[in-house]
Protein backbone atom coordinates (compact mmCIF):
# COMPACT_ATOMS: atom_id res chain seq x y z
CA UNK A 1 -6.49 16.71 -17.95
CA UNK A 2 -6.62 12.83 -17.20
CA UNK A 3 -10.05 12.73 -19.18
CA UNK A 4 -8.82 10.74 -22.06
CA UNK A 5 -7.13 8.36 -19.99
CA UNK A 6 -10.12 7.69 -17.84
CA UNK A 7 -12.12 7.44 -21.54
CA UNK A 8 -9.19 4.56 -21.95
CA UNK A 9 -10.01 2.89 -18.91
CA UNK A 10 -13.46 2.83 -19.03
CA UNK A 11 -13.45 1.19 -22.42
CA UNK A 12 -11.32 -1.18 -21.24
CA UNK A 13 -13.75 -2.36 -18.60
CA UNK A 14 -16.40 -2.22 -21.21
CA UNK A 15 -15.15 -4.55 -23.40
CA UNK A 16 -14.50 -6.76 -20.42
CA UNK A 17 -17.79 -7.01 -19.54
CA UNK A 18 -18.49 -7.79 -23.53
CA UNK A 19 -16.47 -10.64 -23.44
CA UNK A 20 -17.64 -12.25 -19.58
CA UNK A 21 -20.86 -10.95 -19.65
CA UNK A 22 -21.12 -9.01 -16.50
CA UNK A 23 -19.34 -6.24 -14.37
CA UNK A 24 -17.93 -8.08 -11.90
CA UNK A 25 -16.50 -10.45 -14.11
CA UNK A 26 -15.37 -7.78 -16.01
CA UNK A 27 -13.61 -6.31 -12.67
CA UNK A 28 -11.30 -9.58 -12.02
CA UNK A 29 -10.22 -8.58 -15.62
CA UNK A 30 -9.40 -5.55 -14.88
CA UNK A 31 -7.49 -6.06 -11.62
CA UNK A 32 -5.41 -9.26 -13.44
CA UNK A 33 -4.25 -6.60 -16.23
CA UNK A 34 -3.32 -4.14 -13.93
CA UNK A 35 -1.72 -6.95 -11.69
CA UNK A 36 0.56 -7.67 -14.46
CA UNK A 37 1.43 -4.11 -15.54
CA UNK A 38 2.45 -3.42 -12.07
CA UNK A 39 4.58 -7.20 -11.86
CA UNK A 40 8.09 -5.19 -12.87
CA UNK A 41 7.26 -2.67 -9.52
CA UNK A 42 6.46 -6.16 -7.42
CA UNK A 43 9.64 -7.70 -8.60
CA UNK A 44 11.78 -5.00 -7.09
CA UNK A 45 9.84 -4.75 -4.43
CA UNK A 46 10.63 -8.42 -4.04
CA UNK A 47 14.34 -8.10 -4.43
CA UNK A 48 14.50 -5.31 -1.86
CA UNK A 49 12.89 -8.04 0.79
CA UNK A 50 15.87 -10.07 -0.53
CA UNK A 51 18.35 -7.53 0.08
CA UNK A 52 17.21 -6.69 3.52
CA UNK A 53 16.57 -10.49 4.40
CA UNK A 54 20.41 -10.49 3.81
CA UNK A 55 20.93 -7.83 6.21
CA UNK A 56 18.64 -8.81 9.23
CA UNK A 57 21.18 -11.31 11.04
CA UNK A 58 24.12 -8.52 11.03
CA UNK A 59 20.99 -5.69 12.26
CA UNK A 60 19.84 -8.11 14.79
CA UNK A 61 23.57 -8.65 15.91
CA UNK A 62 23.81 -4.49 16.63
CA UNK A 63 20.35 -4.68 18.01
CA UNK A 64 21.98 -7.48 20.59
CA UNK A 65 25.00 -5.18 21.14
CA UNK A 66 22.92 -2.42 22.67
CA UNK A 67 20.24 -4.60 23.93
CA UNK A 68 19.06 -3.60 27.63
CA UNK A 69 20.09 0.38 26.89
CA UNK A 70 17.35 2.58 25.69
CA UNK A 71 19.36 6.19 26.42
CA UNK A 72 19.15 8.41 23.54
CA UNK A 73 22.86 8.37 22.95
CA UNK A 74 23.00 4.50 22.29
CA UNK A 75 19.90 4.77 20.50
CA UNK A 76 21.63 6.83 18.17
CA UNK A 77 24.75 5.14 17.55
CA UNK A 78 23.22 2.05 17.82
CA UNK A 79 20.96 3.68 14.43
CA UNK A 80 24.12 5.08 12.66
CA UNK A 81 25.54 1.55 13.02
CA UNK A 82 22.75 0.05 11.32
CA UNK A 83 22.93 3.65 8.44
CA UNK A 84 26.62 2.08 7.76
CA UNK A 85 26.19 -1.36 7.78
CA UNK A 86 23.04 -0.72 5.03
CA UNK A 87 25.31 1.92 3.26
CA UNK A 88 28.59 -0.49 2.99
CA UNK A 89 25.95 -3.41 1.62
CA UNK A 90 24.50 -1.32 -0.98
CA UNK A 91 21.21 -1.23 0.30
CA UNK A 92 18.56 1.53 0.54
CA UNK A 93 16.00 1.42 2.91
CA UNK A 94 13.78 3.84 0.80
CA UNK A 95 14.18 2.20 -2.51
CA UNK A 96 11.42 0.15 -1.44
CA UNK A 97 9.05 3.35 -1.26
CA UNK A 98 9.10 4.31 -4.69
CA UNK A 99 7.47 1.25 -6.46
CA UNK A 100 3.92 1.96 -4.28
CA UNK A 101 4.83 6.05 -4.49
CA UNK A 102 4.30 5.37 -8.44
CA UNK A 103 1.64 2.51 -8.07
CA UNK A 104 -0.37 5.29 -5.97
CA UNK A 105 -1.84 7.31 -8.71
CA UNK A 106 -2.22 5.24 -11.09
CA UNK A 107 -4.77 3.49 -8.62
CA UNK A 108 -6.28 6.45 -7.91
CA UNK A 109 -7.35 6.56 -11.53
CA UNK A 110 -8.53 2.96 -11.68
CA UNK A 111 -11.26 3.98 -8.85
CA UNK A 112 -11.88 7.38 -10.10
CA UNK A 113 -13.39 5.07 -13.43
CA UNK A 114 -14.45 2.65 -11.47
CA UNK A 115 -16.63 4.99 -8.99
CA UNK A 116 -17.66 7.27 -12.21
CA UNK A 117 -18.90 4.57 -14.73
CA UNK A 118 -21.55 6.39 -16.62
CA UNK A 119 -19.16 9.27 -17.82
CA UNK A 120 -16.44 6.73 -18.77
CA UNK A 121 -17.91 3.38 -19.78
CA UNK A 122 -21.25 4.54 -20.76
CA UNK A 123 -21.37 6.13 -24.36
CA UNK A 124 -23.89 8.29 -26.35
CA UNK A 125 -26.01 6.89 -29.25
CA UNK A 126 -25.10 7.92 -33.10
CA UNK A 127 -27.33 10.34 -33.31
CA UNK A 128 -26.06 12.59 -30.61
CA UNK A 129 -22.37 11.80 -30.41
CA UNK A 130 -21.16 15.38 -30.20
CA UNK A 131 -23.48 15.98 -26.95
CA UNK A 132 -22.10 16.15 -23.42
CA UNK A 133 -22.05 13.12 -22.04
CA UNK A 134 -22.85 14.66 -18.41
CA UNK A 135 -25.99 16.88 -19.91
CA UNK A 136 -27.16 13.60 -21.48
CA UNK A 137 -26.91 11.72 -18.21
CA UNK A 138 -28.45 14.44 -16.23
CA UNK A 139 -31.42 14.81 -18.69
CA UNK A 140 -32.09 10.55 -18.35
CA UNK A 141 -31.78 10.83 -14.55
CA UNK A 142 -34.58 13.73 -14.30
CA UNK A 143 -36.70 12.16 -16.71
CA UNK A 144 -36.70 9.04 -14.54
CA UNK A 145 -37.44 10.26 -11.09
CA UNK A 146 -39.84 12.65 -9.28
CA UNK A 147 -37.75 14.05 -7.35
CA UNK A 148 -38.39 17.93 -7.00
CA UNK A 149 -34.43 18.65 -5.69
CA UNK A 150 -33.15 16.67 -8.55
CA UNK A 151 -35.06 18.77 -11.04
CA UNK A 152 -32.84 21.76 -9.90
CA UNK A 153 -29.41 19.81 -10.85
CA UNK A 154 -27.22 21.94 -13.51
CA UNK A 155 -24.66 20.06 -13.48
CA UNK A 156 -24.33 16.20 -12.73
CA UNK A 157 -22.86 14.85 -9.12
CA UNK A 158 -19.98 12.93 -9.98
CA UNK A 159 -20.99 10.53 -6.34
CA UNK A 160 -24.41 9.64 -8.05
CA UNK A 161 -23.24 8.01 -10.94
CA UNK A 162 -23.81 4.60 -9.68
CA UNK A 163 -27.26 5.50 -8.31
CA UNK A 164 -28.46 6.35 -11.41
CA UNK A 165 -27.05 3.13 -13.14
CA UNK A 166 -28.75 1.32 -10.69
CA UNK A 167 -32.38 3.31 -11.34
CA UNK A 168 -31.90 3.54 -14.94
CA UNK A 169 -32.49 -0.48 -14.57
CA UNK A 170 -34.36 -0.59 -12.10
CA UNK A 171 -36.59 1.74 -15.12
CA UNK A 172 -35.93 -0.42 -17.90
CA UNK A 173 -37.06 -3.55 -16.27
CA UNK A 174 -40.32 -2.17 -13.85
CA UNK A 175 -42.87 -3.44 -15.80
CA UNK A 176 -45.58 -3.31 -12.79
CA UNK A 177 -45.37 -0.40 -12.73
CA UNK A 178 -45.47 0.97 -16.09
CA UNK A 179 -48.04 -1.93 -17.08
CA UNK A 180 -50.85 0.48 -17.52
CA UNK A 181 -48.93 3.19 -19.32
CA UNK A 182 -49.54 3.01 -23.49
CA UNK A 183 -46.18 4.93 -23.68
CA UNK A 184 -44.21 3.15 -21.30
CA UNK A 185 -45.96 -0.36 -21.05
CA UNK A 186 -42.85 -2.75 -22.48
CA UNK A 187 -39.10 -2.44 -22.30
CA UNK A 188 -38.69 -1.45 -25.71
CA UNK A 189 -40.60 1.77 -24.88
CA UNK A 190 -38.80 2.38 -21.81
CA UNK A 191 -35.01 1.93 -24.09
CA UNK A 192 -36.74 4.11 -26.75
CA UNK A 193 -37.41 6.59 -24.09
CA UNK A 194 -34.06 7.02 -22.52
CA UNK A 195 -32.36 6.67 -25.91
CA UNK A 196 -34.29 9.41 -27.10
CA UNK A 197 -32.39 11.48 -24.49
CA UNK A 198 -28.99 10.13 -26.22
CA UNK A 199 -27.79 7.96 -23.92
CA UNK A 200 -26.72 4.07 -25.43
CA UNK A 201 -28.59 1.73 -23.32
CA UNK A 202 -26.33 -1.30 -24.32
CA UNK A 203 -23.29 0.42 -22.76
CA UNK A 204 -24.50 0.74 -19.29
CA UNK A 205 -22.90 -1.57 -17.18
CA UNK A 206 -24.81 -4.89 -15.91
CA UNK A 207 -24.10 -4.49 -11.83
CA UNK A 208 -26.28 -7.39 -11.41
CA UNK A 209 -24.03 -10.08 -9.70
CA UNK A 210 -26.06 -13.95 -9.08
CA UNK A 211 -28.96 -11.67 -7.90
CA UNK A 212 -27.00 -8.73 -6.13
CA UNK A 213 -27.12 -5.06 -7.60
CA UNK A 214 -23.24 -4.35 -6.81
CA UNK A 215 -24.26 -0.29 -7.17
CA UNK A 216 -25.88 -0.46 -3.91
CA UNK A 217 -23.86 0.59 -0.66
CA UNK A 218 -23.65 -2.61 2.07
CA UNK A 219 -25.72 -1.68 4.98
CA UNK A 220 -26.21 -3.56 7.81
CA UNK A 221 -29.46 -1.54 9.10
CA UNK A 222 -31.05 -3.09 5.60
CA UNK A 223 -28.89 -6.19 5.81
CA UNK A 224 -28.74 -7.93 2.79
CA UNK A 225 -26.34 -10.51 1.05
CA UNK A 226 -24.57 -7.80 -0.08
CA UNK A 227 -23.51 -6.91 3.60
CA UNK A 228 -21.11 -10.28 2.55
CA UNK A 229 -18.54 -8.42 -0.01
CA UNK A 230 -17.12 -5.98 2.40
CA UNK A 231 -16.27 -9.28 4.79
CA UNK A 232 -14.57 -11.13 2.53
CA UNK A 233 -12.91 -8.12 1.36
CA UNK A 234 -11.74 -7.35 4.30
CA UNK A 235 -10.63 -11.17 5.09
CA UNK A 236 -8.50 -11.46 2.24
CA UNK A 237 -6.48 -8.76 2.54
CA UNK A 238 -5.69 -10.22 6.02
CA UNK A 239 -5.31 -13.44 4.49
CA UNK A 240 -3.30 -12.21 1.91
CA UNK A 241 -0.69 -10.44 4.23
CA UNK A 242 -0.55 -13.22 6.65
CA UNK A 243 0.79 -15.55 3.80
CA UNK A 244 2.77 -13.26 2.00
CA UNK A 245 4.64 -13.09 5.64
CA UNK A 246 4.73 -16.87 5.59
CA UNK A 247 5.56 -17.17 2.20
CA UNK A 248 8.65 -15.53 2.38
CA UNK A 249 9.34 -15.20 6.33
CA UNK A 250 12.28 -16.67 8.12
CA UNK A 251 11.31 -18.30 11.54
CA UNK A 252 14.65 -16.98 13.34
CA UNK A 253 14.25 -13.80 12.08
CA UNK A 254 11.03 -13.30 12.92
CA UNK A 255 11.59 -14.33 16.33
CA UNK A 256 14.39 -12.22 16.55
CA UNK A 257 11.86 -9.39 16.53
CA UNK A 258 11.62 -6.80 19.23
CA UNK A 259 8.81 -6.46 21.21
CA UNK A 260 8.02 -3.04 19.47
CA UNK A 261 8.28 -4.69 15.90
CA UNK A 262 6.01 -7.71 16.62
CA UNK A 263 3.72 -5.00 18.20
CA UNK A 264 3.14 -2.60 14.56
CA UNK A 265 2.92 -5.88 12.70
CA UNK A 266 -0.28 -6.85 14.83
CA UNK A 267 -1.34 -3.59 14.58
CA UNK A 268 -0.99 -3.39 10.80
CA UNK A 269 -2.97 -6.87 10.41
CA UNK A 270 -5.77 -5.09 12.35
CA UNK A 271 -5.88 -1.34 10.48
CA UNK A 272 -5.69 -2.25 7.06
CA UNK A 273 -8.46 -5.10 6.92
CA UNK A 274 -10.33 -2.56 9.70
CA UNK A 275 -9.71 0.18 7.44
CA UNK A 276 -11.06 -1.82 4.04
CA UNK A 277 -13.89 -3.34 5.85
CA UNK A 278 -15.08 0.52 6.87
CA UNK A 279 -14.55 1.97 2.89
CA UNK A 280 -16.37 -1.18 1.75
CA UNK A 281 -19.44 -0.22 3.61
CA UNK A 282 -19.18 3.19 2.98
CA UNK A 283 -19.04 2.90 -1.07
CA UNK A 284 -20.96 0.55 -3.62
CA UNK A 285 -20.61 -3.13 -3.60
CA UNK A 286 -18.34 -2.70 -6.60
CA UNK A 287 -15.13 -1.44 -4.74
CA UNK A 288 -15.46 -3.87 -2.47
CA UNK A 289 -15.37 -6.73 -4.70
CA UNK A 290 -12.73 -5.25 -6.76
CA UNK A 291 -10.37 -4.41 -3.62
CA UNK A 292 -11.20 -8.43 -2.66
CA UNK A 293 -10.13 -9.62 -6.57
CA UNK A 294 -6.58 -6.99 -5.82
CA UNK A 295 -6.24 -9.21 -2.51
CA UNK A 296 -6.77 -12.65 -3.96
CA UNK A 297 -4.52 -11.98 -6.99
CA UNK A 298 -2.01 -10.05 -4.59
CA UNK A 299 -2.02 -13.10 -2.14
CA UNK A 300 -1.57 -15.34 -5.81
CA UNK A 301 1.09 -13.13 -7.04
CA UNK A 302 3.35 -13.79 -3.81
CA UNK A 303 3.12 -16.88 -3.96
CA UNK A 304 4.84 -17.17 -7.41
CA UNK A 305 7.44 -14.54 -6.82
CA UNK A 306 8.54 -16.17 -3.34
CA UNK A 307 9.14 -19.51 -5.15
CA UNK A 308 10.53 -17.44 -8.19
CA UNK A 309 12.72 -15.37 -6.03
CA UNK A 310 12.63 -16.85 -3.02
CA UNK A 311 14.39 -14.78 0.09
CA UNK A 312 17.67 -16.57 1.77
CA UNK A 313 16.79 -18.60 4.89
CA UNK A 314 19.34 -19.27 7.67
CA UNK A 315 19.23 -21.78 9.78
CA UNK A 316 21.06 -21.90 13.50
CA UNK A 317 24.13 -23.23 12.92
CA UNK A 318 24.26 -20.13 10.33
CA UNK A 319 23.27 -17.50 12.42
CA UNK A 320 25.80 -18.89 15.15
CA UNK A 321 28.18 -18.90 11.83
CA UNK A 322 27.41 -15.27 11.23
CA UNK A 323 27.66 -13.92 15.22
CA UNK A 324 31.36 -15.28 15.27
CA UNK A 325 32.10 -13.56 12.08
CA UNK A 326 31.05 -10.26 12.85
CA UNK A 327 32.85 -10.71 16.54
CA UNK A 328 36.23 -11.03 14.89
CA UNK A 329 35.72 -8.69 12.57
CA UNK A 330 35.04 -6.33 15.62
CA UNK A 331 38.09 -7.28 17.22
CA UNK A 332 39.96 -7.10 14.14
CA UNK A 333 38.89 -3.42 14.50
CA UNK A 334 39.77 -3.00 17.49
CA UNK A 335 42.95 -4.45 17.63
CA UNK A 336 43.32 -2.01 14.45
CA UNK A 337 42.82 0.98 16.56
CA UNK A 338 45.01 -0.05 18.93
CA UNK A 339 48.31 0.37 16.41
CA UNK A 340 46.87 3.83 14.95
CA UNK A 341 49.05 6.56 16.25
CA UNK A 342 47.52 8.52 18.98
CA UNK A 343 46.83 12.56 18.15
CA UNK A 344 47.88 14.99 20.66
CA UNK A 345 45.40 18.08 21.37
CA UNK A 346 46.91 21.46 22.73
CA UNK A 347 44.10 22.93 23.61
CA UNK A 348 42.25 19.73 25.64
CA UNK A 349 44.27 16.63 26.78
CA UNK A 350 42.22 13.74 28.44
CA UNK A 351 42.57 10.32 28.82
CA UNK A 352 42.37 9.10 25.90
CA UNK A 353 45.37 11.23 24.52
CA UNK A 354 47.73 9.13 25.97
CA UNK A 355 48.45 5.24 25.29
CA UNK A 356 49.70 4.74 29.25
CA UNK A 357 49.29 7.85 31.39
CA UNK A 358 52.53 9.34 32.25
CA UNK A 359 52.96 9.94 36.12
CA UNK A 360 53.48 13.70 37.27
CA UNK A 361 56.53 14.49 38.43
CA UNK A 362 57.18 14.86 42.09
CA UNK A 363 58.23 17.76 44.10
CA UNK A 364 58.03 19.32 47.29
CA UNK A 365 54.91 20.86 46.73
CA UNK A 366 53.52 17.67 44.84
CA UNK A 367 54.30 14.80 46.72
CA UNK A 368 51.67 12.74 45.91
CA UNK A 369 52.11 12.71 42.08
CA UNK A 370 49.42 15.20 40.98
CA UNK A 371 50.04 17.86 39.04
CA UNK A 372 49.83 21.35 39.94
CA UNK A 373 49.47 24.63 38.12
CA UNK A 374 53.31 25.53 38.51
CA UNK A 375 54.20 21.89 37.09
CA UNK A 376 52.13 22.25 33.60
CA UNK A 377 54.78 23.35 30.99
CA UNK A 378 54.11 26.76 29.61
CA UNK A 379 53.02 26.45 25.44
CA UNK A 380 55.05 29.22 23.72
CA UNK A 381 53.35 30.59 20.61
């Protein structure tokens, strides 16, 4: 279904690497492009910080209203007040959502071509251009191991693709061990060989980065300087989210937080750079550096929107300003309430029916001012 699109991509991140003269060159490319086609989704994204920036001293005023009573029933109407206050201001809390619920897929994709760059970056030669690309691949990949199980494949493993990138080189350029072959003894031969199976030699990606082969997986039982990528990826996405914070944090604010708040922030700035430095190991050296470029440029691109749009910062003397405000408007409420007419219930009457509670009438039989059945005035239909 998506197969064209991925074709799309993939020729994209070819003609990167064309034009830098590597893959991972080729990757920052990639990530600025997509950077920019997702800038409109950052911007609102941005102005919904703005909008709720506005909000948070009048939130944290509620919040200080109920403060010290956790029962469920002021929990509640403590969390309606804060429903109104958003729906009188015109703001949505889930508007937010949708920018990263559309982003989602779409990055999806960019890893599915990124993870699967034989099928969509690599191409076939001239001569067999109307030939499976997968059968072609599969055909190169036998031809170049021993491998017994591999023999048996029908059908190519999509997870492999990068392993056989990575031999296909390591074939092309082994001359030790092809040195006393006649067939195979330069690497003319061995391009002559593996294009004779179809497959375009000069449109396999270069995953050779100062020295490191980003198709391998980071491992720290073989470490190698490859073990480095996932770190750093890791790193600057908690780098990145620690300044974005700063960039466009408000001290008061921020230490306005509850306990609970300042709690799922640490945790956040744990899981997600946990959580990246985990994937990074588990996949090829590629992802990783490609989630660090998304990090780097992220961490870049919040920079330039907070002084672009930068979100409102009050100061003391402003929040003090603010606290009064919404006091008087409270009492303003109240004092509203007060003049409202009061509605009279026939089927329950309680206190709160009455403005000043009338005093029951006195009799023999009710001398202390209480009322009795026989003193409670019979409704007529």
């Amino acid at each position: 279904m998506f197969d064209w699109l991925f074709r799309f991509l993939g020729s994209m991140l070819s003609f990167f690497e064309s034009i830098t003269g590597g893959y991972a060159f080729a990757l920052l490319l990639y990530a600025l492009v997509f950077k920019i086609v997702f800038l409109p989704f950052s911007i609102k994204q941005q102005k919904n910080q703005i909008a709720m920036a506005k909000l948070t001293p009048k939130i944290e005023l509620i919040k200080a209203k109920y403060k010290g009573r956790t029962d469920q029933p002021t929990m509640q109407k403590q969390q309606q007040e804060i429903m109104d206050l958003q729906q009188k201001e015109g703001y949505n809390p889930l508007s937010g959502c949708l920018p990263l619920l559309i982003q989602l897929p779409l990055i999806m994709l960019l890893y599915t071509v990124i993870q699967n760059p034989l099928s969509y970056i690599a191409k076939p030669t001239e001569e067999f251009a109307d030939k499976d690309m997968d059968t072609i691949i599969l055909e190169v990949y036998k031809e170049i191991t021993v491998d017994e199980e591999i023999d048996k494949l029908e059908t190519l493993p999509k997870n492999l693709e990068i392993k056989i990138i990575s031999e296909i080189n390591k074939y092309i350029n082994d001359d030790e061990t092809f040195k006393n072959s006649e067939n195979l003894n330069t690497k003319e031969k061995r391009i002559a060989k593996i294009e004779s199976y179809g497959l375009d030699v000069e449109t396999i990606p270069n995953f050779n980065f100062f020295g490191v082969n980003l198709a391998d997986t980071p491992s720290l039982k073989n470490f190698s300087i490859l073990c480095i990528i996932p770190v750093l990826a890791a790193a600057a996405q908690w780098v990145s989210m620690w300044l974005t914070r700063k960039f466009n944090g408000n001290n008061q604010l921020q230490q306005a937080q509850d306990a609970q708040s300042k709690a799922s922030m640490k945790m956040m700035d744990l899981l997600f750079p946990g959580m990246t430095l985990w994937m990074a190991f588990s996949f090829s050296g590629m992802l990783g550096l490609y989630w660090t470029f998304q990090a780097l440029l992220g961490l870049l691109q919040s920079f330039i929107l907070s002084k672009a749009m930068p979100l409102p910062k009050f100061t003391e003397e402003e929040l003090k300003s603010i606290r009064k405000a919404q006091k008087e408007a409270e009492k303003a409420q109240r004092e509203a309430a007060k003049s409202q007419p009061k509605y009279r219930s026939l089927h329950y009457i309680d206190d709160d029916d009455y403005d000043v509670l009338p005093d029951a009438p006195k009799s023999e039989e009710n001398k202390g001012g209480q009322l009795n059945g026989s003193d409670i005035p019979e409704i007529k239909d």
